[in-house]
Structures are given as C-alpha cells and as structure tokens.
Protein backbone atom coordinates (compact mmCIF):
# COMPACT_ATOMS: atom_id res chain seq x y z
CA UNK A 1 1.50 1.26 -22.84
CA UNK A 2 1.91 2.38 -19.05
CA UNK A 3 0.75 -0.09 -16.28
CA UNK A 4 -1.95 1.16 -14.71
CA UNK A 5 -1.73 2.50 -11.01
CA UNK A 6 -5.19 2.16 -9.57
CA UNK A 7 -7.92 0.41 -9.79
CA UNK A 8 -11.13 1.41 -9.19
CA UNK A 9 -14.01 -1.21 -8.10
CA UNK A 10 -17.19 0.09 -9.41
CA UNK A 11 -21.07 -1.01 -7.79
CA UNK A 12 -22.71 -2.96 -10.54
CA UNK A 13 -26.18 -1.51 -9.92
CA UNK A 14 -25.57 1.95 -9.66
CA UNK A 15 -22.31 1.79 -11.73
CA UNK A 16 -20.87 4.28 -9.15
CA UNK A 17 -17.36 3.71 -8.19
CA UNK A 18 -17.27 2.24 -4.55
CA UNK A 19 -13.43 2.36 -3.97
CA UNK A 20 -9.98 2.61 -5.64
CA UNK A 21 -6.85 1.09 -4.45
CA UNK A 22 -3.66 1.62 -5.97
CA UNK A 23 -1.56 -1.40 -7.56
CA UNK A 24 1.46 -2.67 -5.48
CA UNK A 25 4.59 -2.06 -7.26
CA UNK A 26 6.80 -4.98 -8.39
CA UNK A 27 9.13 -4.46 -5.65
CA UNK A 28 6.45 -4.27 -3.15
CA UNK A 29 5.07 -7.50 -4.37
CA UNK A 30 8.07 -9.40 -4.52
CA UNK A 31 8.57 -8.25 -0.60
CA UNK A 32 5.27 -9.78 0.09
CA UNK A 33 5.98 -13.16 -1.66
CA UNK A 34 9.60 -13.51 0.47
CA UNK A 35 7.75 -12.25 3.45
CA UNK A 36 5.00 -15.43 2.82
CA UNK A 37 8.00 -17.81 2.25
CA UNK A 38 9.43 -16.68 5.65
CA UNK A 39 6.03 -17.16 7.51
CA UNK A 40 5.44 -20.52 5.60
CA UNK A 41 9.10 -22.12 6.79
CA UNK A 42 8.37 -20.76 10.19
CA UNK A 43 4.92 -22.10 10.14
CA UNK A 44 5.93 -25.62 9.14
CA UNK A 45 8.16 -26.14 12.27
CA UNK A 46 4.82 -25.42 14.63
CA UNK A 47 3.50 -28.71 15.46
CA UNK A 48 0.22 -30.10 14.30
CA UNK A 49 -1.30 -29.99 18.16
CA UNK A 50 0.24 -26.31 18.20
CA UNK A 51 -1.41 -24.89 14.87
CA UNK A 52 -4.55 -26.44 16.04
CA UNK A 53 -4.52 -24.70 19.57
CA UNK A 54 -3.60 -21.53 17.54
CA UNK A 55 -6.60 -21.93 15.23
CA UNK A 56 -8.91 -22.65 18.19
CA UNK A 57 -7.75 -19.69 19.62
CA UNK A 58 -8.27 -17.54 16.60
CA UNK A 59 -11.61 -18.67 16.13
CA UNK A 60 -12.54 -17.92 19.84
CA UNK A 61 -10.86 -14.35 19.56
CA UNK A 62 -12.61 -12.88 16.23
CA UNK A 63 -16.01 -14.85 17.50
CA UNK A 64 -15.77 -17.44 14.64
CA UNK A 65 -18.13 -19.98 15.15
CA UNK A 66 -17.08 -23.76 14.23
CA UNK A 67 -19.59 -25.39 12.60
CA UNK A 68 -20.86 -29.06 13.44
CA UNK A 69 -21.62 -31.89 10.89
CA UNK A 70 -25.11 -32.09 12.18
C-alpha cells in the first residue's frame, strides 16, 4: 500500500475540509531532526542568564504576556 502524500484536516461541524498539507518525505524529515540536533548542541553552550534574556526578549517582541502567580 502507497504512503499517503497529503493530508487533509477536515472542520468537524461542517465536515468541510479546512486545509491539506502534504507529508514531508523521509529525507526531508531526517534533515529536520539533524537540523534540531544542531540547534540543540548550539543551544546548550548559551548560558542560563543568556537564554533567559533571549526569552524575555521574545516574549516582549511577539507581545507575549508573562503571567504572575497572583
């Protein structure tokens, strides 16, 4: 049986297709999974005080607000 190529998410009320993306191919995926391994050893050499300026900073540039325990 053939792998399928696309898949097609479909609105559960209306059972009307919404979109359809088509499936990465193996090679594809396995260039995504070394490109994560690359980004994960480079990641883990950024200091703690470093990661946590960079996630301030993302939270301040795509208006993410951080929540309080109030």
């Amino acid at each position: 049986m053939a792998q399928p190529t696309l898949q097609t998410t479909i609105i559960p009320h209306s059972q009307e297709p919404y979109t359809t993306r088509v499936y990465p191919t193996i090679e594809q995926l396995d260039e995504v999974v070394q490109n994560a391994l690359s980004a994960q050893k480079a990641w883990s050499a950024v200091s703690l005080a470093d990661r946590i300026a960079i996630g301030r900073s993302f939270t301040v540039s795509t208006n993410l607000a951080l929540s309080s325990p109030d």
